[in-house]
N, C-alpha and C. Protein backbone atom coordinates (compact mmCIF):
# COMPACT_ATOMS: atom_id res chain seq x y z
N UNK A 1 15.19 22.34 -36.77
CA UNK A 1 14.50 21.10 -37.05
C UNK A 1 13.31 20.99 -36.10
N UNK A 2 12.23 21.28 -36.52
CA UNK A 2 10.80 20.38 -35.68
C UNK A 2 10.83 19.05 -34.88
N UNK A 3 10.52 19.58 -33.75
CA UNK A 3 10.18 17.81 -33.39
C UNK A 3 8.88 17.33 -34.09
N UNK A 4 9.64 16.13 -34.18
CA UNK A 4 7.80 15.10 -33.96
C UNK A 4 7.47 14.09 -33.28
N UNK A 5 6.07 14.87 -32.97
CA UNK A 5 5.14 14.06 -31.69
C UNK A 5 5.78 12.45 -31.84
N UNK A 6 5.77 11.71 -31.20
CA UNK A 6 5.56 9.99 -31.09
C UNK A 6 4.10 9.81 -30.39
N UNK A 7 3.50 9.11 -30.70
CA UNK A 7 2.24 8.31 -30.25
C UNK A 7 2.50 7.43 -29.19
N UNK A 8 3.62 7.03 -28.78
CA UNK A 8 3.75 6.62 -27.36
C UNK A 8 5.03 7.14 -27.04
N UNK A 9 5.15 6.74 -25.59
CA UNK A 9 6.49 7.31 -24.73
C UNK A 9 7.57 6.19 -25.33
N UNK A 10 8.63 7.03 -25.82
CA UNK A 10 9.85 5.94 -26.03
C UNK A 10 10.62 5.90 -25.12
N UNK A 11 11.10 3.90 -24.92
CA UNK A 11 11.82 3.65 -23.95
C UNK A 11 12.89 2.97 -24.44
N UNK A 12 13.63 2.23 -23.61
CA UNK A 12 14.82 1.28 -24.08
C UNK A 12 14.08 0.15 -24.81
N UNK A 13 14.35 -0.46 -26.27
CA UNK A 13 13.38 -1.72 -26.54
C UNK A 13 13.22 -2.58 -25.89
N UNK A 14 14.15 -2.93 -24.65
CA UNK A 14 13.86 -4.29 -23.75
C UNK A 14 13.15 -3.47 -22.66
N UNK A 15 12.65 -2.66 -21.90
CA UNK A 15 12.61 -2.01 -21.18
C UNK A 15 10.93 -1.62 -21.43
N UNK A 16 10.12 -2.90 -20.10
CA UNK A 16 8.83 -2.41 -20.12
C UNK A 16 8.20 -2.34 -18.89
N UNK A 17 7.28 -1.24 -18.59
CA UNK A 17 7.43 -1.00 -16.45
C UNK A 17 6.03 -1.09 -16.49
N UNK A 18 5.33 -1.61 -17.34
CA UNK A 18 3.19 -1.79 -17.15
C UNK A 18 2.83 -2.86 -18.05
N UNK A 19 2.28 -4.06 -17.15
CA UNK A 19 1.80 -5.29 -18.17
C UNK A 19 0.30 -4.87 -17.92
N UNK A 20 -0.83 -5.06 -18.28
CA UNK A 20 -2.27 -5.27 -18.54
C UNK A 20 -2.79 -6.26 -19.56
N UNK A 21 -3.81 -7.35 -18.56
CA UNK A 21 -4.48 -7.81 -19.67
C UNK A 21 -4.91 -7.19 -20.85
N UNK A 22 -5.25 -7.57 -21.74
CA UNK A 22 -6.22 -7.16 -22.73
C UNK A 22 -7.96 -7.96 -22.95
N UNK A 23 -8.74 -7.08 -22.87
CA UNK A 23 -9.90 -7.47 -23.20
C UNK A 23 -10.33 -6.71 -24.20
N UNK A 24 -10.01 -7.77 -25.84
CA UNK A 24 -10.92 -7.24 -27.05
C UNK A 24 -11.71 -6.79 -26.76
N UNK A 25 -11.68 -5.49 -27.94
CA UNK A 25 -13.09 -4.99 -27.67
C UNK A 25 -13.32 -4.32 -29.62
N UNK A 26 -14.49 -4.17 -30.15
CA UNK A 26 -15.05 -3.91 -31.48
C UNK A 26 -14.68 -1.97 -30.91
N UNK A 27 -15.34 -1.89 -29.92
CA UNK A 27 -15.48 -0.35 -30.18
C UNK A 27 -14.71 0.76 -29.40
N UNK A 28 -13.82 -0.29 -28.04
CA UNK A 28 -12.94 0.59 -27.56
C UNK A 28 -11.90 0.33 -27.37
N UNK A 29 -11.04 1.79 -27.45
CA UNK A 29 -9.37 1.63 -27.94
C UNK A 29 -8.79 1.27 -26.23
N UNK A 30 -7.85 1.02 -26.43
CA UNK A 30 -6.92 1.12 -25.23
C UNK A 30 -6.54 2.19 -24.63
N UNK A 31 -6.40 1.56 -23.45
CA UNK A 31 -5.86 3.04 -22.12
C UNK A 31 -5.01 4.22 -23.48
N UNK A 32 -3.84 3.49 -23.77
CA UNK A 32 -2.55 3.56 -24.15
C UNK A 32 -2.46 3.22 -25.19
N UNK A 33 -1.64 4.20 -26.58
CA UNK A 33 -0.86 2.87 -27.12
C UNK A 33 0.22 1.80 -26.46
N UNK A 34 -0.34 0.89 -27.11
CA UNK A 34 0.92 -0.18 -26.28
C UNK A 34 3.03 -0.59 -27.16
N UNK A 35 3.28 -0.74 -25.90
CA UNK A 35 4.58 -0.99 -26.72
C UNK A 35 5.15 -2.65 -27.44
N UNK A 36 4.40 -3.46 -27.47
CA UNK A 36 4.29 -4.36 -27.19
C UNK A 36 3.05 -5.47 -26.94
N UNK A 37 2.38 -6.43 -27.43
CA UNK A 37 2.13 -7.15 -26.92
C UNK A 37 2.32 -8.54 -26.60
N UNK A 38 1.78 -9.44 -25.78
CA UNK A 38 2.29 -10.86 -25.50
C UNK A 38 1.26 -11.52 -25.63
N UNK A 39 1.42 -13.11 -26.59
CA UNK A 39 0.29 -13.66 -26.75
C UNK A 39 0.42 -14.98 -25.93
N UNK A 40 -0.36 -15.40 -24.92
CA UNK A 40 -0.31 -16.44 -24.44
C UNK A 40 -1.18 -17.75 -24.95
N UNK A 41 -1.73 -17.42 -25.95
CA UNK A 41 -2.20 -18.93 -26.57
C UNK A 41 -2.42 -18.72 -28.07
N UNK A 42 -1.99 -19.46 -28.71
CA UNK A 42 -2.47 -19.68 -30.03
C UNK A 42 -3.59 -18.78 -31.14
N UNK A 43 -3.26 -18.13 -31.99
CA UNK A 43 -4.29 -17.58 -32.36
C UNK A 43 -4.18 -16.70 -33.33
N UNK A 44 -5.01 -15.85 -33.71
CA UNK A 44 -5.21 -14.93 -34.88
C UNK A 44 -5.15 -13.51 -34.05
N UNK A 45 -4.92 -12.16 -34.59
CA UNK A 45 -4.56 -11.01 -34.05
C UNK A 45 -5.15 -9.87 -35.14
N UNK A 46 -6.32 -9.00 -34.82
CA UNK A 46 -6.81 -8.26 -35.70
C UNK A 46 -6.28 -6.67 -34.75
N UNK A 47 -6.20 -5.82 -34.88
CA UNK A 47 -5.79 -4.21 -33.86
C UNK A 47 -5.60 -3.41 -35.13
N UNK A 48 -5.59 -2.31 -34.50
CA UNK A 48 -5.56 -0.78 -35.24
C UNK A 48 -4.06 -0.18 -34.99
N UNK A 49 -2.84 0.04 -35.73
CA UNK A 49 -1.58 0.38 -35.56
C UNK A 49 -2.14 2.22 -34.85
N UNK A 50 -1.15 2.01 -33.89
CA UNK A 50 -0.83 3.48 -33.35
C UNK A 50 -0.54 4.53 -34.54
N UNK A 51 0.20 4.16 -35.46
CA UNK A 51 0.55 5.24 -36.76
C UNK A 51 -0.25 5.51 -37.41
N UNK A 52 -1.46 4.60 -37.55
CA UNK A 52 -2.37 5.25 -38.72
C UNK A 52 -3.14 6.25 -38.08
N UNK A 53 -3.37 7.00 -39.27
CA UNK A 53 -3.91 7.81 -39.47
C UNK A 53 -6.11 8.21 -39.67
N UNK A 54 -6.34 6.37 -40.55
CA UNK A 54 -7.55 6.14 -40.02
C UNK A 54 -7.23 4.81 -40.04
N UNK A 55 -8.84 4.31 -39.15
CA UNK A 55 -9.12 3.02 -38.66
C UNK A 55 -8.87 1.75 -40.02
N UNK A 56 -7.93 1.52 -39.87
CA UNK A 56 -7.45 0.58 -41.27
C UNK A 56 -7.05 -1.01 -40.62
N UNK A 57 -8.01 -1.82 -39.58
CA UNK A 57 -7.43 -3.38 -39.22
C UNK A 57 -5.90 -3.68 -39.69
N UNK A 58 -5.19 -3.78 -38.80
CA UNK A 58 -3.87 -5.07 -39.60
C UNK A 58 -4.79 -6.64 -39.04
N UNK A 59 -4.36 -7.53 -39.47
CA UNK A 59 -4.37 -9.08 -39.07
C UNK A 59 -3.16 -9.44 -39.10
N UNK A 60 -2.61 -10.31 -37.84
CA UNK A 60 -1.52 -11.16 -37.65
C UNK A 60 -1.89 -12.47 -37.70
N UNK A 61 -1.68 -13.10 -38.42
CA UNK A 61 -2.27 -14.66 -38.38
C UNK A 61 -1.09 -15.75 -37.14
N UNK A 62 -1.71 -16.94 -37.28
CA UNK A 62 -1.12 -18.27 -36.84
C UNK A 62 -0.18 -17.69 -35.93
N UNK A 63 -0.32 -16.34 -34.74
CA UNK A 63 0.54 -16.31 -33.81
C UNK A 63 0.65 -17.05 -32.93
N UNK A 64 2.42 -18.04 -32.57
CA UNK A 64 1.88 -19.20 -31.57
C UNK A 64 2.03 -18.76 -30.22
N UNK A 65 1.85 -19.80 -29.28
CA UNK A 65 1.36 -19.21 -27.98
C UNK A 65 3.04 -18.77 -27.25
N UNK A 66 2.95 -17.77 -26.71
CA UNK A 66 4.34 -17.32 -26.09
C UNK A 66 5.09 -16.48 -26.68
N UNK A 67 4.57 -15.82 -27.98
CA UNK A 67 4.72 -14.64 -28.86
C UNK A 67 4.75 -13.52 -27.90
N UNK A 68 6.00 -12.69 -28.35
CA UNK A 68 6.36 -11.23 -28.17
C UNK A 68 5.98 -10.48 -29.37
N UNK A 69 5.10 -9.62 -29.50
CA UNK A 69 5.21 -9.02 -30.89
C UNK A 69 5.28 -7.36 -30.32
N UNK A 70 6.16 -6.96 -31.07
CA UNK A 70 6.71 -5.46 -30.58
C UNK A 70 6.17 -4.12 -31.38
N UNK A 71 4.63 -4.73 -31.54
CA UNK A 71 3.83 -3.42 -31.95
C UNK A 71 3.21 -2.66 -31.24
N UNK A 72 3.25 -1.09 -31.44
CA UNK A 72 2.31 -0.25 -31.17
C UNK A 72 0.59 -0.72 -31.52
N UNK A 73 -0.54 -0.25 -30.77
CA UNK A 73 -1.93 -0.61 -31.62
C UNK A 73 -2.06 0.11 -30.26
N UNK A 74 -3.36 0.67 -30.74
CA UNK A 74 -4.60 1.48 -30.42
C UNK A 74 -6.03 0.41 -29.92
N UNK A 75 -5.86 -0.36 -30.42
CA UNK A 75 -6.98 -1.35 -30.57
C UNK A 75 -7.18 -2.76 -30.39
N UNK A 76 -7.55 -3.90 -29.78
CA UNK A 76 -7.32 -4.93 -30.16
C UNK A 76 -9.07 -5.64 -30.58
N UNK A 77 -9.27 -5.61 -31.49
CA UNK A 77 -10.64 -6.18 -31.78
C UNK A 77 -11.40 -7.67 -31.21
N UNK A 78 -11.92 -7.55 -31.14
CA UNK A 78 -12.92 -9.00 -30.55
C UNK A 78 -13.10 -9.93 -31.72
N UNK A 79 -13.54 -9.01 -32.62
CA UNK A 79 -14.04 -9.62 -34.13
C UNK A 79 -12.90 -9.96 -34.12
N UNK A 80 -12.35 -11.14 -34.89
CA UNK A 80 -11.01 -11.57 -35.47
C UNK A 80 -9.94 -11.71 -35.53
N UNK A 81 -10.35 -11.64 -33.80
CA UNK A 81 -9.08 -12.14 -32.97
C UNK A 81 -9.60 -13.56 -32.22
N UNK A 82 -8.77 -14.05 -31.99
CA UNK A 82 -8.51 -15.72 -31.63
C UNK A 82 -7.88 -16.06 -30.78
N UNK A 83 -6.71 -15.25 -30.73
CA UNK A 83 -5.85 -15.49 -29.79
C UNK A 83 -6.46 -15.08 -28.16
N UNK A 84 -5.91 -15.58 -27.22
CA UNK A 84 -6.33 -15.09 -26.06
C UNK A 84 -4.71 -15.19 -25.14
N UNK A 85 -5.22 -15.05 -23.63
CA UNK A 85 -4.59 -14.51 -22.86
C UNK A 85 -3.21 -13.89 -23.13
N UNK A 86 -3.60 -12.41 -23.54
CA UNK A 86 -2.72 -11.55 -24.15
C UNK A 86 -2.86 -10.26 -23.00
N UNK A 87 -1.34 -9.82 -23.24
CA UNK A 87 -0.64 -8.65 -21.87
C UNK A 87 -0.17 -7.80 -22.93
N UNK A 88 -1.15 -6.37 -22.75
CA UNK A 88 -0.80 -5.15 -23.51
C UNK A 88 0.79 -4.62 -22.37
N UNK A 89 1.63 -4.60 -22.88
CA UNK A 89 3.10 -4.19 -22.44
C UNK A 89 3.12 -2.48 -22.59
N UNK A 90 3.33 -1.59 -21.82
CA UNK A 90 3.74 -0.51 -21.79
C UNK A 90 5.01 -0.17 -21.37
């Protein structure tokens, strides 16, 4: 059986040892994919999933403030995002 690659390091799902702000950005990706992010205020959520293959936006809408959302992304965009004080989780 082949392995296959993962796009980030897998850990325990509760189990995260690197918080970083995030500062949207249109044209650059993150350190990391992230395991995780945390939204600290109210808002809209545009990023690029770690799995794809090309640059294809998801949008998360009406995320409220104090959201855990347990996605991978490559990206978090400026354009059409809303939300703010958000901690990329590794």
């Amino acid at each position: 059986m082949a392995l296959v690659p993962k796009p980030y390091i897998a850990r325990a799902p509760s189990v995260r040892s690197r918080g970083v702000p995030v500062v949207p950005s249109d044209t650059v990706d993150l350190e990391f994919p992230t395991q995780g992010i945390w939204v600290g205020a109210t808002g809209d959520l545009r990023v690029n999933m770690a799995g794809q293959t090309s640059p294809n936006p998801v949008n998360f809408l009406a995320i409220e403030s104090g959201t855990y959302l347990p996605i991978a992304v490559t990206r978090i965009f400026a354009t059409g995002t809303t939300a703010q004080n958000m901690v990329a989780l590794y």
